[in-house]
N, C-alpha and C. Protein backbone atom coordinates (compact mmCIF):
# COMPACT_ATOMS: atom_id res chain seq x y z
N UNK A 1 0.85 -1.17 0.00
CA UNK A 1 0.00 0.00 0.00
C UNK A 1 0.90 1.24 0.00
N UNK A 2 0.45 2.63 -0.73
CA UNK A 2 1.27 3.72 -1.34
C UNK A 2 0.56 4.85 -0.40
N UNK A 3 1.12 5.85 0.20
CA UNK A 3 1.10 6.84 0.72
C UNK A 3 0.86 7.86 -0.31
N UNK A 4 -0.28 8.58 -0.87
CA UNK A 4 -0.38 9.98 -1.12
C UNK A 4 -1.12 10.69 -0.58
N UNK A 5 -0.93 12.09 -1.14
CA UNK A 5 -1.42 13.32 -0.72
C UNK A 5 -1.81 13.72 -1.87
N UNK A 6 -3.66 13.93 -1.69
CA UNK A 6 -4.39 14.32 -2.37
C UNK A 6 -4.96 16.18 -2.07
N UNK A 7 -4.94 16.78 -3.06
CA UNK A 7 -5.67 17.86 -2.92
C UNK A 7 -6.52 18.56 -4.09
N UNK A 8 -7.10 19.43 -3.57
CA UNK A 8 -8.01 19.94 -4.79
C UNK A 8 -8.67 20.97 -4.81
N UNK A 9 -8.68 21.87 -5.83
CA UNK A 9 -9.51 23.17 -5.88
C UNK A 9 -10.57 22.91 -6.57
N UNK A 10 -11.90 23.32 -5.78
CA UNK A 10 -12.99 22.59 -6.85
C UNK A 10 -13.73 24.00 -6.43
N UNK A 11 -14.53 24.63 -6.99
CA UNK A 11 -15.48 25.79 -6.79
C UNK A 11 -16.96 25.77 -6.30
N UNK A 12 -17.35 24.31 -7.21
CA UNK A 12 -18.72 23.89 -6.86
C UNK A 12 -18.73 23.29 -5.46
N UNK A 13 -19.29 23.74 -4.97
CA UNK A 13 -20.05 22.76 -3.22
C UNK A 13 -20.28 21.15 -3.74
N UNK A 14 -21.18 20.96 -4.61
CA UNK A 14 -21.99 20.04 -4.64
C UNK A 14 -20.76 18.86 -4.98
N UNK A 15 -19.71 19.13 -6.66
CA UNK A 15 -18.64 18.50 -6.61
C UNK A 15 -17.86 18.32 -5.86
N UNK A 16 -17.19 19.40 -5.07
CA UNK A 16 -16.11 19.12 -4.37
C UNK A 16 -16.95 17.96 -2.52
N UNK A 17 -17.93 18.41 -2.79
CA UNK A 17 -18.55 17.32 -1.63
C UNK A 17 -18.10 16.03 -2.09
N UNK A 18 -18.74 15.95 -2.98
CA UNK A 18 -18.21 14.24 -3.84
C UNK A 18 -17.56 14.07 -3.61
N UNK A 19 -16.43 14.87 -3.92
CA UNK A 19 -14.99 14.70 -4.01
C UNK A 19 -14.49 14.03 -2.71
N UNK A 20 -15.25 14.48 -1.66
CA UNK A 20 -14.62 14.87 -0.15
C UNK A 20 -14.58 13.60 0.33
N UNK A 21 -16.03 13.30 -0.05
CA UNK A 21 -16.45 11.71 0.36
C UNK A 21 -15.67 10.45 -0.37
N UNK A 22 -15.87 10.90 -1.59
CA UNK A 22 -15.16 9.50 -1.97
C UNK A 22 -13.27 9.76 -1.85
N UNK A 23 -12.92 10.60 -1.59
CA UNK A 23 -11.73 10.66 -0.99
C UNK A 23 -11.32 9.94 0.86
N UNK A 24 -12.54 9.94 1.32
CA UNK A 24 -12.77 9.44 2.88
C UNK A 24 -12.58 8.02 2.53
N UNK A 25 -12.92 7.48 1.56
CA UNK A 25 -13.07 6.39 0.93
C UNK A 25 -11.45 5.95 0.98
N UNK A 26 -10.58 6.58 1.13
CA UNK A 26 -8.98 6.19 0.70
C UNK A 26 -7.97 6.46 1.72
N UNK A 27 -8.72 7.59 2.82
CA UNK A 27 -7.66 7.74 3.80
C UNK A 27 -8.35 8.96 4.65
N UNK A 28 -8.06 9.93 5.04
CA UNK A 28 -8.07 10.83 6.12
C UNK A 28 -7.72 12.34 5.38
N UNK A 29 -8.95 12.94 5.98
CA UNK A 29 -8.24 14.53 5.87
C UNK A 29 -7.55 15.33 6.62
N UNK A 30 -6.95 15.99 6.06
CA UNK A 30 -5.55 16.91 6.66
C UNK A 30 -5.73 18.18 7.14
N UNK A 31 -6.43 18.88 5.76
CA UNK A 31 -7.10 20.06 6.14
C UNK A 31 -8.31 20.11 5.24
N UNK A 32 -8.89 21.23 4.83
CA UNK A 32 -9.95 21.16 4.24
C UNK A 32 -10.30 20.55 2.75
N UNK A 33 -9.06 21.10 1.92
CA UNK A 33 -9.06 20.32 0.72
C UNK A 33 -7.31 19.60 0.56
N UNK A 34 -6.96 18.77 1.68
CA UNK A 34 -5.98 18.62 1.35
C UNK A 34 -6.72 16.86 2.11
N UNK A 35 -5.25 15.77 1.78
CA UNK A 35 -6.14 14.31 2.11
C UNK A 35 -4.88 13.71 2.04
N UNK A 36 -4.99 12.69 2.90
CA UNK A 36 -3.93 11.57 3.09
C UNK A 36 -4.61 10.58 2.37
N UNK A 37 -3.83 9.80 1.15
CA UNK A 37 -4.24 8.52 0.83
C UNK A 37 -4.04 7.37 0.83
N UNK A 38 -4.35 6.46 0.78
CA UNK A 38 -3.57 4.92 0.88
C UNK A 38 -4.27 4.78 -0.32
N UNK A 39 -3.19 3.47 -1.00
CA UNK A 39 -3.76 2.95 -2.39
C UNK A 39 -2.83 1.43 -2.67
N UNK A 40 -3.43 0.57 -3.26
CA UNK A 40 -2.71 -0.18 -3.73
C UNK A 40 -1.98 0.00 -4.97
N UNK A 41 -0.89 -0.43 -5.66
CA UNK A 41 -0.71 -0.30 -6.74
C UNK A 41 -2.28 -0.69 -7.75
N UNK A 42 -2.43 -1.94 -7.85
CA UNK A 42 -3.62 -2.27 -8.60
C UNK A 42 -5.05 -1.36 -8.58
N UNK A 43 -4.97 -0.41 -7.40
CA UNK A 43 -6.13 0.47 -7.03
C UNK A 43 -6.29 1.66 -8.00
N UNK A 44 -4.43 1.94 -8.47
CA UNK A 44 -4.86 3.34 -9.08
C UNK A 44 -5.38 3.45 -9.64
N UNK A 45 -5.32 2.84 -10.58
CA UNK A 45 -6.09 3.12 -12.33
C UNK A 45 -7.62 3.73 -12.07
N UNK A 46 -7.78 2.36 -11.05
CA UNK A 46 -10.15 2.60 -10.77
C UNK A 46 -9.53 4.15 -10.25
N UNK A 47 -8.62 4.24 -9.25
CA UNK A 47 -9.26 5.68 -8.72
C UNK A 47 -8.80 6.39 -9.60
N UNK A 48 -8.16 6.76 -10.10
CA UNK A 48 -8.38 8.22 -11.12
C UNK A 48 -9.60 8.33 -12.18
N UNK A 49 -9.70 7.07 -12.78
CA UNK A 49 -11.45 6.73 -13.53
C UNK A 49 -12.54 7.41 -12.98
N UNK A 50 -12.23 6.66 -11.46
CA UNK A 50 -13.76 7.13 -10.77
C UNK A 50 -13.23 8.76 -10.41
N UNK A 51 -12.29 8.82 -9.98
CA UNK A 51 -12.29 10.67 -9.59
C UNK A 51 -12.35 11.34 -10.43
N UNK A 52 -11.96 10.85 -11.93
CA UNK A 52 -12.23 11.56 -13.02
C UNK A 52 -13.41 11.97 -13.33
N UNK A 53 -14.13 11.20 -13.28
CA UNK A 53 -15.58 11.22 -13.36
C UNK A 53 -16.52 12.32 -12.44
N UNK A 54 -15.93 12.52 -11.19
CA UNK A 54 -16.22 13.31 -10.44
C UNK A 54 -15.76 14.86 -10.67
N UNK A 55 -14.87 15.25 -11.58
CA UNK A 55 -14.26 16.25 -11.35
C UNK A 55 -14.55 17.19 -12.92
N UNK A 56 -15.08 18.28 -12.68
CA UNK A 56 -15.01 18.87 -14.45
C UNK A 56 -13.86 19.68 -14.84
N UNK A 57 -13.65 20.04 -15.96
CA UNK A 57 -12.81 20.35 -16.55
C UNK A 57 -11.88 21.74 -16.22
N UNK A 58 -12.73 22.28 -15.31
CA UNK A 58 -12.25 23.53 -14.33
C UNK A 58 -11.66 23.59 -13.15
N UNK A 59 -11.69 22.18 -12.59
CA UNK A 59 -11.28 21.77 -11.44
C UNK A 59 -10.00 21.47 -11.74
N UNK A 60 -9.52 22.01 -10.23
CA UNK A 60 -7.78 21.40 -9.99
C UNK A 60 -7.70 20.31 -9.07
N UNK A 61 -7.20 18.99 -9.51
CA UNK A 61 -6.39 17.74 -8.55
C UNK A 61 -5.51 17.67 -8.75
N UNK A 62 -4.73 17.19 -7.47
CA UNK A 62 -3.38 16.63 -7.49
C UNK A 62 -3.13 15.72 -6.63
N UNK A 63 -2.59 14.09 -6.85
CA UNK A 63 -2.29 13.10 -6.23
C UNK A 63 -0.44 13.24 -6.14
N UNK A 64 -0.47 13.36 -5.64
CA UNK A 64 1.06 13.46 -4.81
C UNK A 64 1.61 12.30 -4.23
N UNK A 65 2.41 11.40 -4.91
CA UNK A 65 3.38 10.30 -3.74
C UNK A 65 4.03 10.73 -3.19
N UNK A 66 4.13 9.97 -1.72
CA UNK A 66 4.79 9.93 -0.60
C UNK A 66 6.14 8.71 -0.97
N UNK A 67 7.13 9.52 -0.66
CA UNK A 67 8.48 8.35 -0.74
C UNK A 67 8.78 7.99 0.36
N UNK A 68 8.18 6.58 0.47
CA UNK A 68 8.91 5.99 2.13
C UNK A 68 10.21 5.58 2.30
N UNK A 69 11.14 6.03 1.60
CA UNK A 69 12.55 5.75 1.70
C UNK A 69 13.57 6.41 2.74
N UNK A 70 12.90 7.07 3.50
CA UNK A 70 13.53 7.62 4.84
C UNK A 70 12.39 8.30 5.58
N UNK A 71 12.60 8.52 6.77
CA UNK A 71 11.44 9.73 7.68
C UNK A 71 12.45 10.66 8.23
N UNK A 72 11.58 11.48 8.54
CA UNK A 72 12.16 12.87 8.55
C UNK A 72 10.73 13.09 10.04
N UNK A 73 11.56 14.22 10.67
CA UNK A 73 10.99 14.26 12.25
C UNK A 73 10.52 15.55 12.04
N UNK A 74 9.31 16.01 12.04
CA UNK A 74 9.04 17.03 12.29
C UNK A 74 8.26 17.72 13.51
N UNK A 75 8.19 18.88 13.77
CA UNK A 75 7.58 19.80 14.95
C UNK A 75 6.07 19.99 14.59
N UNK A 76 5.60 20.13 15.64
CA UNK A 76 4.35 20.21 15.56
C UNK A 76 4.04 21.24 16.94
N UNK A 77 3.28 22.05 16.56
CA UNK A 77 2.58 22.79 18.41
C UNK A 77 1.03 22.55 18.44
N UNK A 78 1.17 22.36 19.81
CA UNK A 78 -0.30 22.03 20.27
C UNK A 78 -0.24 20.36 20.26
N UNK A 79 0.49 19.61 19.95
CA UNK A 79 -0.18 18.53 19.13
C UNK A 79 1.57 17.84 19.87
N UNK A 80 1.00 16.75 20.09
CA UNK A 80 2.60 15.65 19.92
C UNK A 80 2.86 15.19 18.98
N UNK A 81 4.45 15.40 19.32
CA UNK A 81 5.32 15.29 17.67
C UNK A 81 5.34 13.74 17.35
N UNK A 82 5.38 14.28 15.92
CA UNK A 82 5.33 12.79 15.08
C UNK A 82 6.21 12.38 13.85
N UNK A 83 6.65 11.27 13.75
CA UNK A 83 7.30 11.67 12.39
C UNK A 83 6.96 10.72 11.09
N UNK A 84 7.30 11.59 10.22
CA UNK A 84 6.75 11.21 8.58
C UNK A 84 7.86 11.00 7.70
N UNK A 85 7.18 10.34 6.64
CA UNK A 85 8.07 9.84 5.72
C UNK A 85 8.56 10.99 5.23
N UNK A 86 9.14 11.03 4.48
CA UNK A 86 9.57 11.85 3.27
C UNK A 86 9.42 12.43 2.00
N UNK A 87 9.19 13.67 1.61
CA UNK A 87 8.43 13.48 0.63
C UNK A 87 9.26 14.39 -0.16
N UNK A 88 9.02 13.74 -1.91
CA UNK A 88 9.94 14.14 -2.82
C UNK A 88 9.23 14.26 -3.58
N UNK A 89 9.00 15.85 -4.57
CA UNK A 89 8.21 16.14 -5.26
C UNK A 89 9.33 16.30 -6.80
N UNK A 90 8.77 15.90 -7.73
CA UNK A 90 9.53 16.06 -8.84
C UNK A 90 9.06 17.08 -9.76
């Protein structure tokens, strides 16, 4: 199972609801339009199909991998610290 980070600018209420939900469907939200995902390799394909489907042509997504090839410790306030993988954006 693959670690991403999903986000999205959607304008419509009604879509980006969709969005919200069937994103709950994959992992946890972060902040409002931002999402932690889990996926199998074999999973992706259906999910971009089906999110495709959800999303019109004005809308912004972005699925983001997480590289678990090291963690990295970060700070946090208010909150106990935790640490996360690493992430390498190309």
């Amino acid at each position: 199972m693959s670690l991403y980070i999903a986000s999205y600018d959607i304008s419509d209420d009604r879509r980006r609801t969709r969005v919200a939900r069937y994103l709950l469907q994959y992992g946890s939200r972060l902040q409002k339009s931002v999402y932690e995902v889990f996926l199998d390799p074999d999973e992706l394909s259906e999910f971009r199909l089906e999110l495709g489907a959800l999303l019109a042509e004005r809308d912004e997504f972005a699925l983001i991998p997480v590289d678990e090839r090291g963690t990295r410790a970060t700070s946090s306030w208010q909150r106990e610290l935790a640490r996360f993988d690493a992430v390498i954006l190309v």
